[in-house]
N, C-alpha and C. Protein backbone atom coordinates (compact mmCIF):
# COMPACT_ATOMS: atom_id res chain seq x y z
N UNK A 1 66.64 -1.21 -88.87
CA UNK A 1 66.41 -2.64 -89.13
C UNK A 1 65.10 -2.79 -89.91
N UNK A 2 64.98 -3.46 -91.04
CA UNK A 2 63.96 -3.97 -91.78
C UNK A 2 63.41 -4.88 -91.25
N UNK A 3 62.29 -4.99 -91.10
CA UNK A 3 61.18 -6.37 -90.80
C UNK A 3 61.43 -6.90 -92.03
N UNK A 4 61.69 -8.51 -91.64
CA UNK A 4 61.63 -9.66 -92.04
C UNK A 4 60.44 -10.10 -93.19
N UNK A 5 60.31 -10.23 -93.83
CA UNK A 5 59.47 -10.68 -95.16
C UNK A 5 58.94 -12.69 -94.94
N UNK A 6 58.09 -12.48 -95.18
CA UNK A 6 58.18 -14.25 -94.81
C UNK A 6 57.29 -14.46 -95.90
N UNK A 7 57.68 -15.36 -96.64
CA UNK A 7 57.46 -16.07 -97.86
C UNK A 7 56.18 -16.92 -97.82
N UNK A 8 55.72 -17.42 -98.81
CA UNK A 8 55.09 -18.91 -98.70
C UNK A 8 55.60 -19.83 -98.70
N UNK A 9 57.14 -19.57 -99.00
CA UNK A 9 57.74 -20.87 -98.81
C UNK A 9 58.51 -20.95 -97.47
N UNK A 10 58.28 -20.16 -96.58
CA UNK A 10 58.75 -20.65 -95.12
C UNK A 10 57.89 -20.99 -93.98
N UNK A 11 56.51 -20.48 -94.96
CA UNK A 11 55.12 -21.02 -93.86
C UNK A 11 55.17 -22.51 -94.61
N UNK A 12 55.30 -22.81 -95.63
CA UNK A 12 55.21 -24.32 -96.12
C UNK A 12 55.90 -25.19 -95.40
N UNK A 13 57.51 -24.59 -95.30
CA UNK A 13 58.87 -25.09 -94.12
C UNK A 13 58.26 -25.54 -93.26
N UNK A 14 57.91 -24.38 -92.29
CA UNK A 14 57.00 -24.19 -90.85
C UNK A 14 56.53 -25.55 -90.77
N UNK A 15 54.89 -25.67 -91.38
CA UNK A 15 54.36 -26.20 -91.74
C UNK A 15 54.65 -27.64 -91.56
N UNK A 16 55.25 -27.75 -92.97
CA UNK A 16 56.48 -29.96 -93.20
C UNK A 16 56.54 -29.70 -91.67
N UNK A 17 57.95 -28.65 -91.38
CA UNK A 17 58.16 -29.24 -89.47
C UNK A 17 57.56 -29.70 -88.69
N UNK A 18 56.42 -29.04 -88.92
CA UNK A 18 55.14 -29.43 -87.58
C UNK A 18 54.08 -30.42 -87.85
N UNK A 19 54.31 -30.68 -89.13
CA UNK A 19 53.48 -31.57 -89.71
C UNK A 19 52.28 -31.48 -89.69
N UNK A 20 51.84 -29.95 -90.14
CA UNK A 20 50.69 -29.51 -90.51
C UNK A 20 50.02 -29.08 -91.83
N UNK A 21 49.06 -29.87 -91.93
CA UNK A 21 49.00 -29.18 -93.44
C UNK A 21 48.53 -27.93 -93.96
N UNK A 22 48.37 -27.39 -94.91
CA UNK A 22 48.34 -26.31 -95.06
C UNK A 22 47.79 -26.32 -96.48
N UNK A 23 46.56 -25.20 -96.96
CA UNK A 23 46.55 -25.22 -98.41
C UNK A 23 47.49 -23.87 -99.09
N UNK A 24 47.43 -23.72 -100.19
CA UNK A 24 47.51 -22.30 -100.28
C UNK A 24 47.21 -21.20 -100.11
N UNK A 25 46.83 -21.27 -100.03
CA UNK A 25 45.56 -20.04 -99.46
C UNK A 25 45.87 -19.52 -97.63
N UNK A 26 45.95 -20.79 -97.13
CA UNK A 26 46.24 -20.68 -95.88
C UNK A 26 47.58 -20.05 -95.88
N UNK A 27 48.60 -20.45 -96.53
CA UNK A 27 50.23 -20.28 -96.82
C UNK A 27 50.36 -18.66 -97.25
N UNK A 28 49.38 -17.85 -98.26
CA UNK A 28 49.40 -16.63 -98.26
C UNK A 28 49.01 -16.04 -96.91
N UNK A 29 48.12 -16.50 -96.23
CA UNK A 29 47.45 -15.52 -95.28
C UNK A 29 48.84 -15.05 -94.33
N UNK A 30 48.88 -16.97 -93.81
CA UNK A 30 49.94 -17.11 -92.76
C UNK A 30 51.35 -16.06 -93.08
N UNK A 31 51.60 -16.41 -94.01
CA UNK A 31 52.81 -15.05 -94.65
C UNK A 31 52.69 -13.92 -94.38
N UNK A 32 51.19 -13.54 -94.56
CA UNK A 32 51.13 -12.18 -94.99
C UNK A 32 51.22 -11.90 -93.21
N UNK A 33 50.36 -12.59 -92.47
CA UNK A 33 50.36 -12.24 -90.85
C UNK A 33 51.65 -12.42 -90.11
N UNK A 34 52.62 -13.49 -90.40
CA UNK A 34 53.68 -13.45 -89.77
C UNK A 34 54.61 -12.55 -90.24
N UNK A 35 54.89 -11.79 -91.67
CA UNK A 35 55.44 -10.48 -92.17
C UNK A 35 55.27 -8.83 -91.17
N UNK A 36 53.38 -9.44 -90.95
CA UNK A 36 52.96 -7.87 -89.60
C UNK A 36 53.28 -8.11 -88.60
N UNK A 37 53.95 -9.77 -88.27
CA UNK A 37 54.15 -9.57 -86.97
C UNK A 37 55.01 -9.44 -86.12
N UNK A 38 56.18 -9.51 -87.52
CA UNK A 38 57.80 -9.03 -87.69
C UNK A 38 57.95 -7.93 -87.50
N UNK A 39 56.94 -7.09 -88.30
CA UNK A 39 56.94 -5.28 -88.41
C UNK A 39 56.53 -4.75 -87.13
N UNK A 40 55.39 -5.20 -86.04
CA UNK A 40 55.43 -4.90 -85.03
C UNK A 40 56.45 -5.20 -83.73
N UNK A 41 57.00 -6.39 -84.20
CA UNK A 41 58.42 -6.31 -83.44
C UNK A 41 59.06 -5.86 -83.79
N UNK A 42 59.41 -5.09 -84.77
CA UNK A 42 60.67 -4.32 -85.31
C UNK A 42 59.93 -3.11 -84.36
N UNK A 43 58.75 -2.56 -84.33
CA UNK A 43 58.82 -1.58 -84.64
C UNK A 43 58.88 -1.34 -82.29
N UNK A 44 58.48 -2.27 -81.72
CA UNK A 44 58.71 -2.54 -80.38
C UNK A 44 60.17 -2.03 -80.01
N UNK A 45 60.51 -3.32 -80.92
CA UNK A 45 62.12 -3.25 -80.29
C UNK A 45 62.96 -1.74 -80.19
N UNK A 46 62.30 -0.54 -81.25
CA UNK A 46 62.88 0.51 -81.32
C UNK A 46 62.37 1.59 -80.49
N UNK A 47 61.67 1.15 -79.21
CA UNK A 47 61.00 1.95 -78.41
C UNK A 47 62.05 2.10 -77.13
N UNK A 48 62.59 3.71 -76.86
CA UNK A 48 63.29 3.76 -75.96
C UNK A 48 63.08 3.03 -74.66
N UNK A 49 63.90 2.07 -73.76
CA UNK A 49 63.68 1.40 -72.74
C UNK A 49 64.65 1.42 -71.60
N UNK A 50 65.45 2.53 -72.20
CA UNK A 50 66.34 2.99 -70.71
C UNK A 50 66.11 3.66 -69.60
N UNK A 51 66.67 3.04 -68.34
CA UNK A 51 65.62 3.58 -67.22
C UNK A 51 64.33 2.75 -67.11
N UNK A 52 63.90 1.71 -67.74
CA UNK A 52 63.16 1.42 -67.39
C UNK A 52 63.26 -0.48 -66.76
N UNK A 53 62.74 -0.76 -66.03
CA UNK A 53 63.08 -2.06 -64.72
C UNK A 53 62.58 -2.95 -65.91
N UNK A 54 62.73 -4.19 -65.51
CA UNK A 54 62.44 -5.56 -66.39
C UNK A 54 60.91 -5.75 -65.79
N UNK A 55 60.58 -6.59 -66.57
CA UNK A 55 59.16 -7.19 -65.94
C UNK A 55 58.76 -8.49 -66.29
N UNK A 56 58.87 -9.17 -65.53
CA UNK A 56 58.49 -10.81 -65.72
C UNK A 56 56.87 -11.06 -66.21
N UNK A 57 56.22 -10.58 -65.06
CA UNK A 57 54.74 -10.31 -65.46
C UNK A 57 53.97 -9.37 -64.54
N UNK A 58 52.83 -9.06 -65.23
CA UNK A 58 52.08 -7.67 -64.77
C UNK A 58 51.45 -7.72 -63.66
N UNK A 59 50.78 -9.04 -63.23
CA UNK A 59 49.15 -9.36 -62.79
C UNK A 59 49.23 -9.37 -61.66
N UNK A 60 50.68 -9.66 -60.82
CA UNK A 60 50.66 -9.39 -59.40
C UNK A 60 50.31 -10.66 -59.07
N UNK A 61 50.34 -11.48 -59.34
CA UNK A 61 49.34 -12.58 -59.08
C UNK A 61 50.85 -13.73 -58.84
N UNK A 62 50.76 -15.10 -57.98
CA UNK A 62 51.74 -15.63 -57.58
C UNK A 62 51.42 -17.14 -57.47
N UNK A 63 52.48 -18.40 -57.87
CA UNK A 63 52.18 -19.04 -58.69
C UNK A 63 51.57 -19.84 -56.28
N UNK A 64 50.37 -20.61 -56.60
CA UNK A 64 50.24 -21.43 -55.72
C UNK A 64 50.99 -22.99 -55.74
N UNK A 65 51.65 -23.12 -54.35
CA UNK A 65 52.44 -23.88 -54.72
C UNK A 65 52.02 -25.20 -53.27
N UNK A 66 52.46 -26.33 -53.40
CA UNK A 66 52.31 -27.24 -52.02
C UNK A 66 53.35 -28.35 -52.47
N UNK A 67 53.92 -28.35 -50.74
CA UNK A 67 55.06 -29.61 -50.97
C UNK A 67 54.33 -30.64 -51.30
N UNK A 68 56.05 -31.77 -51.97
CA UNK A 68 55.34 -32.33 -53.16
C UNK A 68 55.71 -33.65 -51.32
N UNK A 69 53.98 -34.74 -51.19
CA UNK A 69 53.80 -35.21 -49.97
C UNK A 69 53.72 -36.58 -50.87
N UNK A 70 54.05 -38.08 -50.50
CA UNK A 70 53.89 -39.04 -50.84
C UNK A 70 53.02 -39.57 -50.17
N UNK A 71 51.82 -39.83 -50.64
CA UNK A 71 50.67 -40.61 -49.84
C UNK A 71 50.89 -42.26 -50.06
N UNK A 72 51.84 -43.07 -49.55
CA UNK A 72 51.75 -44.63 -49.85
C UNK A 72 50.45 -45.25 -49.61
N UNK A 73 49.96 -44.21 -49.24
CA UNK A 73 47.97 -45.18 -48.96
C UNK A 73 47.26 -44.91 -50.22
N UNK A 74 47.96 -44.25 -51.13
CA UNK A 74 46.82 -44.04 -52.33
C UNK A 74 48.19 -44.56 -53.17
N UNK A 75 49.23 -45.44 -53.61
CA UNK A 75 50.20 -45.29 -54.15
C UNK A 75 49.92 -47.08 -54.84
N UNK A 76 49.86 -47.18 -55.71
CA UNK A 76 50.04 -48.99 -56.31
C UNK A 76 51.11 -49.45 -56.58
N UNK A 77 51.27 -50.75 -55.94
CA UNK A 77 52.66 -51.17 -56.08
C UNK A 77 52.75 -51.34 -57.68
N UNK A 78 54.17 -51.88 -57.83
CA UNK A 78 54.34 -52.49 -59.47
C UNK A 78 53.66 -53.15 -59.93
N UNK A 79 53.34 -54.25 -59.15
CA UNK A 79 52.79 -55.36 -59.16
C UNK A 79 51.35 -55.17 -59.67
N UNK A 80 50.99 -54.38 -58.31
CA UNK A 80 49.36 -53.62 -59.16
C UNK A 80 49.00 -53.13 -60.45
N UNK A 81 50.11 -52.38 -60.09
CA UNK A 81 50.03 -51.02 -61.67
C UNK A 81 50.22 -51.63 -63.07
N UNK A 82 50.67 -52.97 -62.50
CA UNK A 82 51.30 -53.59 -64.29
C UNK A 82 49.74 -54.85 -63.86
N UNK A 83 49.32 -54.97 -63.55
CA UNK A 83 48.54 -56.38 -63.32
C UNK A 83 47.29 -56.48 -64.34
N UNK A 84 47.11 -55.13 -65.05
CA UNK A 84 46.04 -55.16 -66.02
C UNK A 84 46.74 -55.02 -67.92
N UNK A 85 47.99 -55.14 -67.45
CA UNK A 85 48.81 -54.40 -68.73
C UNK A 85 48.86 -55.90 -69.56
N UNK A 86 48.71 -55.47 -70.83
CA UNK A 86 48.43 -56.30 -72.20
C UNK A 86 49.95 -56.78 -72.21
N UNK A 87 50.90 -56.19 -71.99
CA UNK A 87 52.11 -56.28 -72.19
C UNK A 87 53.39 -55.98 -71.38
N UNK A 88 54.34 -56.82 -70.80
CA UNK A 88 55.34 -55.74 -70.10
C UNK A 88 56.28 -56.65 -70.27
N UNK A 89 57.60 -56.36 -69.65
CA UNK A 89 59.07 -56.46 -69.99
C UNK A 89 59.86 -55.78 -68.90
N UNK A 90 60.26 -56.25 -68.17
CA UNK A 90 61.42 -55.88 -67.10
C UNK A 90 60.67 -55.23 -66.08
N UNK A 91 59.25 -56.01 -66.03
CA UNK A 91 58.31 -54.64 -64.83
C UNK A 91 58.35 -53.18 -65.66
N UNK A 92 58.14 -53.08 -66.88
CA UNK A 92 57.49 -52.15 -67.46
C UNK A 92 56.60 -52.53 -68.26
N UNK A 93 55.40 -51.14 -68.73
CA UNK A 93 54.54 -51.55 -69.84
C UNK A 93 55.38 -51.95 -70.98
N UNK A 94 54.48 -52.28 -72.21
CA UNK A 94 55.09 -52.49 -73.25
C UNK A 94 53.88 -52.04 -74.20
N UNK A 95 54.29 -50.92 -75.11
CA UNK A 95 53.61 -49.99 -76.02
C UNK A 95 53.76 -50.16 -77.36
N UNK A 96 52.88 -50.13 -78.40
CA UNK A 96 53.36 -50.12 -79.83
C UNK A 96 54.22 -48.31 -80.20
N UNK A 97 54.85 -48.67 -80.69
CA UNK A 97 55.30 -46.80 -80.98
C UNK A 97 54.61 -46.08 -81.60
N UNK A 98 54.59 -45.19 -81.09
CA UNK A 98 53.25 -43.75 -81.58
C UNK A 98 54.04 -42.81 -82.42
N UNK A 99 55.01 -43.04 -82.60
CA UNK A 99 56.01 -41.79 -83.11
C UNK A 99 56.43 -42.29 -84.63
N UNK A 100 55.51 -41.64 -85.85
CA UNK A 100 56.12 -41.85 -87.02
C UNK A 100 55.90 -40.68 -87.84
N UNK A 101 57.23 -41.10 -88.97
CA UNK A 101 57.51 -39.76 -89.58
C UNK A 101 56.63 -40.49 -91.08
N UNK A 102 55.53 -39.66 -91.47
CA UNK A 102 55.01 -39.54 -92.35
C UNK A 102 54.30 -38.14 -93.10
């Protein structure tokens, strides 16, 4: 299997998607690093791994966890929670939209 080649024109792609900008300069680098970083997964993936167990993670370490407890003494009603709001509608806030495609 050949490692993957990545262009300047798919860090540009990338890029539009995420809506990041990018100069040129940046667009060569990014290429040139996501091209090595194809080649080191190519070159992973061809490392014998039979016989050998899966591994989720190394560290031994385990996630801390606590039931999820409802404190109604620290809890604000609707009434509260909306009583400072600029705006609401059906007992909800009411927000300008944050989400635009430019």
């Amino acid at each position: 299997m050949q490692s993957k080649k990545v262009s300047t024109h798919d860090v540009a792609h990338i890029a539009d998607l995420a809506h990041i900008p990018v100069t040129e300069e940046e667009k060569e680098n990014l290429a040139e690093a996501f091209t090595t970083t194809y080649g080191v997964v190519d070159i992973l993936s061809k490392a014998n791994t039979k016989g050998m167990t899966q591994t989720q993670q190394v560290t031994g370490l385990e996630n801390v966890t606590r039931d999820d407890v409802i404190d109604e003494t620290r809890m604000f009603s609707q009434e509260e929670a909306l009583r400072n709001a600029t705006t609401i509608h059906n007992g909800y806030f009411v927000v300008e939209q944050v989400l635009d495609k430019s």
